[in-house]
PDB file of N, CA and C in Angstrom:
ATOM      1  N   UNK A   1      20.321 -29.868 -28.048  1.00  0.00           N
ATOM      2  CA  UNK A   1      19.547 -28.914 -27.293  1.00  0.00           C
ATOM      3  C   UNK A   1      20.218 -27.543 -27.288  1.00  0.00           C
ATOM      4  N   UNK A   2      21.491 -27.535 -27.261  1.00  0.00           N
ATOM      5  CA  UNK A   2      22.147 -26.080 -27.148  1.00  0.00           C
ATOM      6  C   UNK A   2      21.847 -25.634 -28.352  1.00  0.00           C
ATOM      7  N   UNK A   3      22.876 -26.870 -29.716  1.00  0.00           N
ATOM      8  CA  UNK A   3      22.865 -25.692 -30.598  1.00  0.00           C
ATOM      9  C   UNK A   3      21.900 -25.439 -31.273  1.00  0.00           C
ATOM     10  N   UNK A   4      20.254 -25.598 -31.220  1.00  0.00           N
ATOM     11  CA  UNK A   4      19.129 -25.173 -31.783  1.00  0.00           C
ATOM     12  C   UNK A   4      18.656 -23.844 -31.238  1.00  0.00           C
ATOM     13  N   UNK A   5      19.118 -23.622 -29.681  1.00  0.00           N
ATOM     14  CA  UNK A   5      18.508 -22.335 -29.338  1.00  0.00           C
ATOM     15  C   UNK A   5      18.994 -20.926 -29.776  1.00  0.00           C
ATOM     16  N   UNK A   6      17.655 -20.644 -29.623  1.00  0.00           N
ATOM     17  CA  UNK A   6      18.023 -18.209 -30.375  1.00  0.00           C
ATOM     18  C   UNK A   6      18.360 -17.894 -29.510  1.00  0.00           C
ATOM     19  N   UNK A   7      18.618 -18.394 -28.222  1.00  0.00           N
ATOM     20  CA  UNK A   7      18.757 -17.399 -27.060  1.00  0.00           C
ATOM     21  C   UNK A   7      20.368 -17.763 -26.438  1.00  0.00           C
ATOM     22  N   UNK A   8      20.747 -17.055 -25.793  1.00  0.00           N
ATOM     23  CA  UNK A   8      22.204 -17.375 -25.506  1.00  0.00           C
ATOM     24  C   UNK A   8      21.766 -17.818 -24.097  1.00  0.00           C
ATOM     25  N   UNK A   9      20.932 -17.213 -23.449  1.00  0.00           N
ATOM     26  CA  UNK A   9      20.877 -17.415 -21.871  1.00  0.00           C
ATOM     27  C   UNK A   9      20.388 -18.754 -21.772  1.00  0.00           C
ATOM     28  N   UNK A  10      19.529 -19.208 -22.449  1.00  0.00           N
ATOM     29  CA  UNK A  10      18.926 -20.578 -22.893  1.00  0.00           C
ATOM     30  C   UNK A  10      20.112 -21.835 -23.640  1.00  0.00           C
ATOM     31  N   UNK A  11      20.865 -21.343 -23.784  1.00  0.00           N
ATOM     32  CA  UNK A  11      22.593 -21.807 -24.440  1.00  0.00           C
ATOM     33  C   UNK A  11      22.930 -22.033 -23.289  1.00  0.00           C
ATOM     34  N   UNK A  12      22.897 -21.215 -22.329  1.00  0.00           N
ATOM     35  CA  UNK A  12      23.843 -21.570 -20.954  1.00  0.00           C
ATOM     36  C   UNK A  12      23.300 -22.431 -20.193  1.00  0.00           C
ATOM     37  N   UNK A  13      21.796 -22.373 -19.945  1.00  0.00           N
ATOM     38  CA  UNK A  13      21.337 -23.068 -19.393  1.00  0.00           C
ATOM     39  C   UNK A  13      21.002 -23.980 -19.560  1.00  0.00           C
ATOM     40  N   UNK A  14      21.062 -25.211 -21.013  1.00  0.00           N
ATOM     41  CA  UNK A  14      21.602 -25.789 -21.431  1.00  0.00           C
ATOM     42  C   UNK A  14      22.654 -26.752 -21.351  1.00  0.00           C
ATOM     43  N   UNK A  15      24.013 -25.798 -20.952  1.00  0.00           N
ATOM     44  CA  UNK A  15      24.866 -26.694 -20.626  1.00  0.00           C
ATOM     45  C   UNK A  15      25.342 -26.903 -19.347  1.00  0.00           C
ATOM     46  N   UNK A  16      24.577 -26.088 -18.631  1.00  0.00           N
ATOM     47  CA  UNK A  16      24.255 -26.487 -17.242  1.00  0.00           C
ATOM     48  C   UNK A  16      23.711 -27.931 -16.555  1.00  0.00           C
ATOM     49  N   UNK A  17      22.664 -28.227 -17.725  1.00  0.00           N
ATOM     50  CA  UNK A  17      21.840 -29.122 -16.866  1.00  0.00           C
ATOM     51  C   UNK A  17      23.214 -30.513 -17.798  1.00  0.00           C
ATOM     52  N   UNK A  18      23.405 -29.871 -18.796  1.00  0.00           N
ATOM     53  CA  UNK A  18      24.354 -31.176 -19.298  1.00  0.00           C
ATOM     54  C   UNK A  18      25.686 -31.467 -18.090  1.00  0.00           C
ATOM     55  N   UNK A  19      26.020 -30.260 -17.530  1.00  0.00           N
ATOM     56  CA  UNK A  19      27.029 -30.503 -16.288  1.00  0.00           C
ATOM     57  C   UNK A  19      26.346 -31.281 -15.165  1.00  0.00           C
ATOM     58  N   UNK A  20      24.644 -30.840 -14.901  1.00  0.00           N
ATOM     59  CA  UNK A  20      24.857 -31.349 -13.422  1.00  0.00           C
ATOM     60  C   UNK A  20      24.315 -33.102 -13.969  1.00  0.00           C
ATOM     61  N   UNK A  21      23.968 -33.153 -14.910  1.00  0.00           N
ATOM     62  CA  UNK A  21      23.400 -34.638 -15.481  1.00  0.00           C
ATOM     63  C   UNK A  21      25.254 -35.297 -15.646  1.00  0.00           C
ATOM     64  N   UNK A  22      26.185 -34.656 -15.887  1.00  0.00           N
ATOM     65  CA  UNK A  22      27.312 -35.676 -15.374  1.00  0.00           C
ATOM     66  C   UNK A  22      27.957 -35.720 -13.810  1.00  0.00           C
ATOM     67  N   UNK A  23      27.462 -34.758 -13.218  1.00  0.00           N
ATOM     68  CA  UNK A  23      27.478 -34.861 -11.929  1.00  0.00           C
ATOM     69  C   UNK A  23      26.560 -35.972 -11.132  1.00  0.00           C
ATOM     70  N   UNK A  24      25.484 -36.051 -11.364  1.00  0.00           N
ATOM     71  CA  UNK A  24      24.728 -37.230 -11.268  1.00  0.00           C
ATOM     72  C   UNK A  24      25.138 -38.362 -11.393  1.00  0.00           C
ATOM     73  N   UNK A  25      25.652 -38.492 -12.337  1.00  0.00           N
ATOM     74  CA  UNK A  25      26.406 -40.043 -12.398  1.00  0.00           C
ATOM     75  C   UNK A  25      27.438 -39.978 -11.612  1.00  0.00           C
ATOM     76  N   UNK A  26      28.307 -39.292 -11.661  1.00  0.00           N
ATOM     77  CA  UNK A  26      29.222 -39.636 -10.891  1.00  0.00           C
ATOM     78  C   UNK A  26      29.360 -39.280  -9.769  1.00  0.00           C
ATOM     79  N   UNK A  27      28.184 -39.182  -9.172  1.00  0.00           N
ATOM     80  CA  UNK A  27      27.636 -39.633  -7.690  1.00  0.00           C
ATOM     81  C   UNK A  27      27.283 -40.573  -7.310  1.00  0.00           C
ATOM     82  N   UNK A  28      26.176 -40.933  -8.111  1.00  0.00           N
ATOM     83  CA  UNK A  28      25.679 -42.277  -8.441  1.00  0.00           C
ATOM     84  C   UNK A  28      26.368 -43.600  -8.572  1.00  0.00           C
ATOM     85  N   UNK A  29      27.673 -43.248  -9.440  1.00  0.00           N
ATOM     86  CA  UNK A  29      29.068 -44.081  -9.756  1.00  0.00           C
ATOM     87  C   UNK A  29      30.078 -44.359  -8.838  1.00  0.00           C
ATOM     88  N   UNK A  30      29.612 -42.902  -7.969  1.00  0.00           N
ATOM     89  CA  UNK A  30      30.819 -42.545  -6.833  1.00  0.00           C
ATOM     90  C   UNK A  30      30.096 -43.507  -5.578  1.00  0.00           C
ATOM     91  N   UNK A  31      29.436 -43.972  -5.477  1.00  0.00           N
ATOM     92  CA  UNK A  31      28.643 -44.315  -4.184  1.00  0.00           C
ATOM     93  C   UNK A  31      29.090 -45.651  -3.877  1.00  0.00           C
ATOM     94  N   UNK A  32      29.505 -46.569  -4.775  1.00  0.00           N
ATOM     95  CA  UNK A  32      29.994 -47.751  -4.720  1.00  0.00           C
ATOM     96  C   UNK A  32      31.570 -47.682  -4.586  1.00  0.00           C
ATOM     97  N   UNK A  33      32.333 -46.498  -4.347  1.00  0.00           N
ATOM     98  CA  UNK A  33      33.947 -46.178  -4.507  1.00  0.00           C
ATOM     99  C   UNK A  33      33.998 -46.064  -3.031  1.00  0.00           C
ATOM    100  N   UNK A  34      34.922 -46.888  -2.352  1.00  0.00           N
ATOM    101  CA  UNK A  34      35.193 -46.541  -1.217  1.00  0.00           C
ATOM    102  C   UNK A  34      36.072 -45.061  -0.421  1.00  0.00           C
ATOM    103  N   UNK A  35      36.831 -44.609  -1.515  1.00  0.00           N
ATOM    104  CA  UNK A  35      37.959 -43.978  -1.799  1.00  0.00           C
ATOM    105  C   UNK A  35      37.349 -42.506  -1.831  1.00  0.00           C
ATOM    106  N   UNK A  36      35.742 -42.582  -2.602  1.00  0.00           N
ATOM    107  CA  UNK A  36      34.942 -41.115  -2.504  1.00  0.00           C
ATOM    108  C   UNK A  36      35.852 -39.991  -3.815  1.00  0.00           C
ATOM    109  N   UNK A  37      36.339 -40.928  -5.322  1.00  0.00           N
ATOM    110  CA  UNK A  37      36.868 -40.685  -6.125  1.00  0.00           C
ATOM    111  C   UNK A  37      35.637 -40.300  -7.117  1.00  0.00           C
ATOM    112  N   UNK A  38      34.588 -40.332  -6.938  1.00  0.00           N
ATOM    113  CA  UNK A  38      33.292 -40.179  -7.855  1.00  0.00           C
ATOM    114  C   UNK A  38      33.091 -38.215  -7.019  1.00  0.00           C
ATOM    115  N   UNK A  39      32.974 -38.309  -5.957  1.00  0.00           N
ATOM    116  CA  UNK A  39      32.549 -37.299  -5.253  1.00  0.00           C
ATOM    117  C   UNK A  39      33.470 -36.006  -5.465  1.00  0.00           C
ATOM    118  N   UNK A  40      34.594 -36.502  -5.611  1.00  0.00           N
ATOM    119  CA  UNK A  40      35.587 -35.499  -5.538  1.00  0.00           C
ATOM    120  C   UNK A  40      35.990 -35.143  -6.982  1.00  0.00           C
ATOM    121  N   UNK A  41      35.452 -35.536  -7.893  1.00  0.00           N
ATOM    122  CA  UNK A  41      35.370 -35.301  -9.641  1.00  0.00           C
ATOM    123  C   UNK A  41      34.257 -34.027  -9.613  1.00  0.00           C
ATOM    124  N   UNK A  42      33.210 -34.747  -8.826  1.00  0.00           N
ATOM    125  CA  UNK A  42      31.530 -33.763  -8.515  1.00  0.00           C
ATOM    126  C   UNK A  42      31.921 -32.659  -8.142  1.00  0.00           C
ATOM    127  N   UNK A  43      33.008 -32.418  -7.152  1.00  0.00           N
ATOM    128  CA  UNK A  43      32.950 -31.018  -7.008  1.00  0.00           C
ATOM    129  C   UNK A  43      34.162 -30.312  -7.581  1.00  0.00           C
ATOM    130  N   UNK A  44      35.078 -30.897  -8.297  1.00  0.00           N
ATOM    131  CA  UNK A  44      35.659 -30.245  -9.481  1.00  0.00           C
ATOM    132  C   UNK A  44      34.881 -29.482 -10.224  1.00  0.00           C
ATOM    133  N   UNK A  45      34.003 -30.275 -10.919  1.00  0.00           N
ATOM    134  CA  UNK A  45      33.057 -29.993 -12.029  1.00  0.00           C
ATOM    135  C   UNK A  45      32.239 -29.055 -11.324  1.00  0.00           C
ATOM    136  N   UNK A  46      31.846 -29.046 -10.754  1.00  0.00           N
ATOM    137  CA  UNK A  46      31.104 -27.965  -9.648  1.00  0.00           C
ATOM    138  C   UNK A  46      31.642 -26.642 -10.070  1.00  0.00           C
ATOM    139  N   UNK A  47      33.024 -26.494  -9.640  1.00  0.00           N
ATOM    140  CA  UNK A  47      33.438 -25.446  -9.433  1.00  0.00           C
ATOM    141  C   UNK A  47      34.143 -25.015 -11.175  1.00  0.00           C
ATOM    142  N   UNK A  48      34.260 -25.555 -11.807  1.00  0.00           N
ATOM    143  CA  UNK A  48      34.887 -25.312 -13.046  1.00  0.00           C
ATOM    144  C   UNK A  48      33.259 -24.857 -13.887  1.00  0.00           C
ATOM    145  N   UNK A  49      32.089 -25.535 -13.628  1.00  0.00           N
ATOM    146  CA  UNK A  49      30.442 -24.868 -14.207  1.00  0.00           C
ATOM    147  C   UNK A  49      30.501 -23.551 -13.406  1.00  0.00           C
ATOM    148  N   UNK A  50      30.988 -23.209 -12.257  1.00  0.00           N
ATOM    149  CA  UNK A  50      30.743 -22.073 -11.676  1.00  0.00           C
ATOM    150  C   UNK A  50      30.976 -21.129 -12.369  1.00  0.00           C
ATOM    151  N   UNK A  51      32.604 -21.522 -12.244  1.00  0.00           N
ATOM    152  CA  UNK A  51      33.802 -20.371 -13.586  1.00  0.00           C
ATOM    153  C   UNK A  51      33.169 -19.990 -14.739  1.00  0.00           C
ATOM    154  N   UNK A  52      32.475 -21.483 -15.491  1.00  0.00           N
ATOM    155  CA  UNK A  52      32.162 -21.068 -16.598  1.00  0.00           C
ATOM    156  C   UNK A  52      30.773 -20.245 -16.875  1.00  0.00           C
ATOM    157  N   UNK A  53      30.163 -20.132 -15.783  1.00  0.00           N
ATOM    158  CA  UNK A  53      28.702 -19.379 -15.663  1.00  0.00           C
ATOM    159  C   UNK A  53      29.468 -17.932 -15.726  1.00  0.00           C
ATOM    160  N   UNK A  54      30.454 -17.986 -14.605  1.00  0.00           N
ATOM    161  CA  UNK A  54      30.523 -16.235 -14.710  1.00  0.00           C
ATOM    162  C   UNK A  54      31.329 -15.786 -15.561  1.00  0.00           C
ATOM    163  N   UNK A  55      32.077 -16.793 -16.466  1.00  0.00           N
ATOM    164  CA  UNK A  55      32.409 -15.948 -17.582  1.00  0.00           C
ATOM    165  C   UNK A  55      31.720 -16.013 -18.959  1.00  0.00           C
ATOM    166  N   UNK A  56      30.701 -16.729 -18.796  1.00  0.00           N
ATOM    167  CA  UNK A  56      29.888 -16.982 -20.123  1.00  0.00           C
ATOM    168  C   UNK A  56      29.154 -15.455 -19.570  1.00  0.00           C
ATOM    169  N   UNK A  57      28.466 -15.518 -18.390  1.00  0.00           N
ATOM    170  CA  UNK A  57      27.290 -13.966 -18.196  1.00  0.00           C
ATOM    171  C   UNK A  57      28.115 -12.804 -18.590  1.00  0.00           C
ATOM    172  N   UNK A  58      29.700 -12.536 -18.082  1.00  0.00           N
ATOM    173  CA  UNK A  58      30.794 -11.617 -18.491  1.00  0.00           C
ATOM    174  C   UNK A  58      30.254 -11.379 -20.492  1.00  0.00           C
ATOM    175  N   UNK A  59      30.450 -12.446 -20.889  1.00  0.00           N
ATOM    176  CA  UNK A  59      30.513 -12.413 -23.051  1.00  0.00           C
ATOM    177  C   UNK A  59      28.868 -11.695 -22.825  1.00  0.00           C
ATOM    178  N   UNK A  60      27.971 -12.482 -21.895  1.00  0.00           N
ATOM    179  CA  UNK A  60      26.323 -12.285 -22.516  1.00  0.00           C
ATOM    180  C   UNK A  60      26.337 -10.915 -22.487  1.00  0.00           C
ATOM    181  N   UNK A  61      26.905 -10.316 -21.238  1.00  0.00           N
ATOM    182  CA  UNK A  61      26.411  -8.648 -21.214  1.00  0.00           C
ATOM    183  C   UNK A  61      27.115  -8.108 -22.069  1.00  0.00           C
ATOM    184  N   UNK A  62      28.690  -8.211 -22.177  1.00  0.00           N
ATOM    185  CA  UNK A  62      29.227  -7.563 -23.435  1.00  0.00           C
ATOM    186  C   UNK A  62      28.612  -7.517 -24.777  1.00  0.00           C
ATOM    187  N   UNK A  63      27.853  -8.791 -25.229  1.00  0.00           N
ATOM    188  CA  UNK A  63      27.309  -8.866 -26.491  1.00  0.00           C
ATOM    189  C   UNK A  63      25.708  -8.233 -26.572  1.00  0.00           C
ATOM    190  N   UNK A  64      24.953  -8.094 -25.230  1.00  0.00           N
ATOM    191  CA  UNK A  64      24.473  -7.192 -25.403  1.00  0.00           C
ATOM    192  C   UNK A  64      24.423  -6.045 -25.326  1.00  0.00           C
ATOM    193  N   UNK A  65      25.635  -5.801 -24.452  1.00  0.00           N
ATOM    194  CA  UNK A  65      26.020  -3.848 -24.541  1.00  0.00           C
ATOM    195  C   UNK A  65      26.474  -3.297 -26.262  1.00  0.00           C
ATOM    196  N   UNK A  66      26.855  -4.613 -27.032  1.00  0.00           N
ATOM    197  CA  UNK A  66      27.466  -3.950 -28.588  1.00  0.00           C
ATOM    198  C   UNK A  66      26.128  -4.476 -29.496  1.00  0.00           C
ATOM    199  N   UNK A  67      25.365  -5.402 -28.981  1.00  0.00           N
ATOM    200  CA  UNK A  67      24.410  -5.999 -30.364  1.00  0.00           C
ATOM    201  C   UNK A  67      23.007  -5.078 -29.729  1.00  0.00           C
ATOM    202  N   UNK A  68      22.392  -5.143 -28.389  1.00  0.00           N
ATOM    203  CA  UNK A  68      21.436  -4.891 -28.161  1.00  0.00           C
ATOM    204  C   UNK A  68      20.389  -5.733 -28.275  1.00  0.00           C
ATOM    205  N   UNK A  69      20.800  -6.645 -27.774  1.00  0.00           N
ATOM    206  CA  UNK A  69      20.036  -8.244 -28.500  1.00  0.00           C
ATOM    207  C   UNK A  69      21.132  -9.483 -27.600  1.00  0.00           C
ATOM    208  N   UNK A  70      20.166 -10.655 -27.276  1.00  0.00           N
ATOM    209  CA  UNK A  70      20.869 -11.600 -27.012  1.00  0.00           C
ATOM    210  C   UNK A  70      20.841 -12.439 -28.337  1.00  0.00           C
ATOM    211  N   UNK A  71      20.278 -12.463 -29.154  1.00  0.00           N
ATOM    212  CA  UNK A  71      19.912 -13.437 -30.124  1.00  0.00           C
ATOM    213  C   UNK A  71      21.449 -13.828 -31.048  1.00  0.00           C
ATOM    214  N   UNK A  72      21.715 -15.171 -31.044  1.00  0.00           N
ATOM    215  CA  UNK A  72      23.286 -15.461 -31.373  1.00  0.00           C
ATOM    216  C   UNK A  72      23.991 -15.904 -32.646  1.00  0.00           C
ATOM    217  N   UNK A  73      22.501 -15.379 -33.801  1.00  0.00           N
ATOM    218  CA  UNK A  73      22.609 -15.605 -34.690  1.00  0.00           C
ATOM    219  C   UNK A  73      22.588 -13.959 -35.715  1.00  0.00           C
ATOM    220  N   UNK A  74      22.770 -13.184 -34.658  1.00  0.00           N
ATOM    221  CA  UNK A  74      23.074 -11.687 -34.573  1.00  0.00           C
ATOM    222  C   UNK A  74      24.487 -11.326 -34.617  1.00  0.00           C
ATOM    223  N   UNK A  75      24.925 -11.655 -33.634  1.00  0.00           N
ATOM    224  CA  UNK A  75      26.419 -11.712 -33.388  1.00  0.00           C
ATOM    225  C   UNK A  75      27.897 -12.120 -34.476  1.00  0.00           C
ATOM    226  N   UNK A  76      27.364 -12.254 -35.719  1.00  0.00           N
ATOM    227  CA  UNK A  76      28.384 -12.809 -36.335  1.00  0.00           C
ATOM    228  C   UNK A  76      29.522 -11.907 -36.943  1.00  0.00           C
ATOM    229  N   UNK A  77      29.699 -10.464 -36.144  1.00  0.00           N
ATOM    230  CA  UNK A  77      31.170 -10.089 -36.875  1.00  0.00           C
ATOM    231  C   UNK A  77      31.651 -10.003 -35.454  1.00  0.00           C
ATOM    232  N   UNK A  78      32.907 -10.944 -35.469  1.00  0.00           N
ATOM    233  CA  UNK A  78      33.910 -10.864 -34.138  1.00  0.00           C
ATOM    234  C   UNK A  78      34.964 -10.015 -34.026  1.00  0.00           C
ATOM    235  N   UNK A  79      35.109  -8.709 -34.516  1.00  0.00           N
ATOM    236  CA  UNK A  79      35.617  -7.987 -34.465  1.00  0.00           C
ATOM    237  C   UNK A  79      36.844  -7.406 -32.637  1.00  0.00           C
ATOM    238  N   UNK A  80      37.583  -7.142 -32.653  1.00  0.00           N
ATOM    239  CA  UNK A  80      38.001  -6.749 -31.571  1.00  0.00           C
ATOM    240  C   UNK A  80      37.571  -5.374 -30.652  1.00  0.00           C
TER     241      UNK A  80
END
């Protein structure tokens, strides 16, 4: 699903739903743990999808302030 899309914002969102679909389980997984070792993975991951939202939107705007375009099959000289 990610890597077919033209769109980068559609890339992210993407691996979003792939984060909260392992969050799901291991809620789901976590519910039978007395210990609440499923729950406390959930909001790791929570907070590490957070990080990675605001530094993936950080690359999206940069690459459209230099391409003028989100499209990510645009983007291919990585220049500094």
């Amino acid at each position: 699903m990610v890597l077919m899309k033209t769109n980068i914002i559609l890339m992210l969102m993407g691996v979003e739903l792939i984060f909260n679909a392992a969050n799901l389980n291991l809620i789901a997984f976590g519910r039978n743990d007395p210990n609440l070792q499923g729950q406390i993975f959930t909001l790791f991951v929570i907070m590490i999808a957070a990080c990675e939202t605001a530094v993936a939107l950080a690359i999206i705007v940069n690459l459209y302030r230099h391409y003028k375009s989100i499209d990510p099959t645009q983007a291919v000289e990585l220049k500094g």
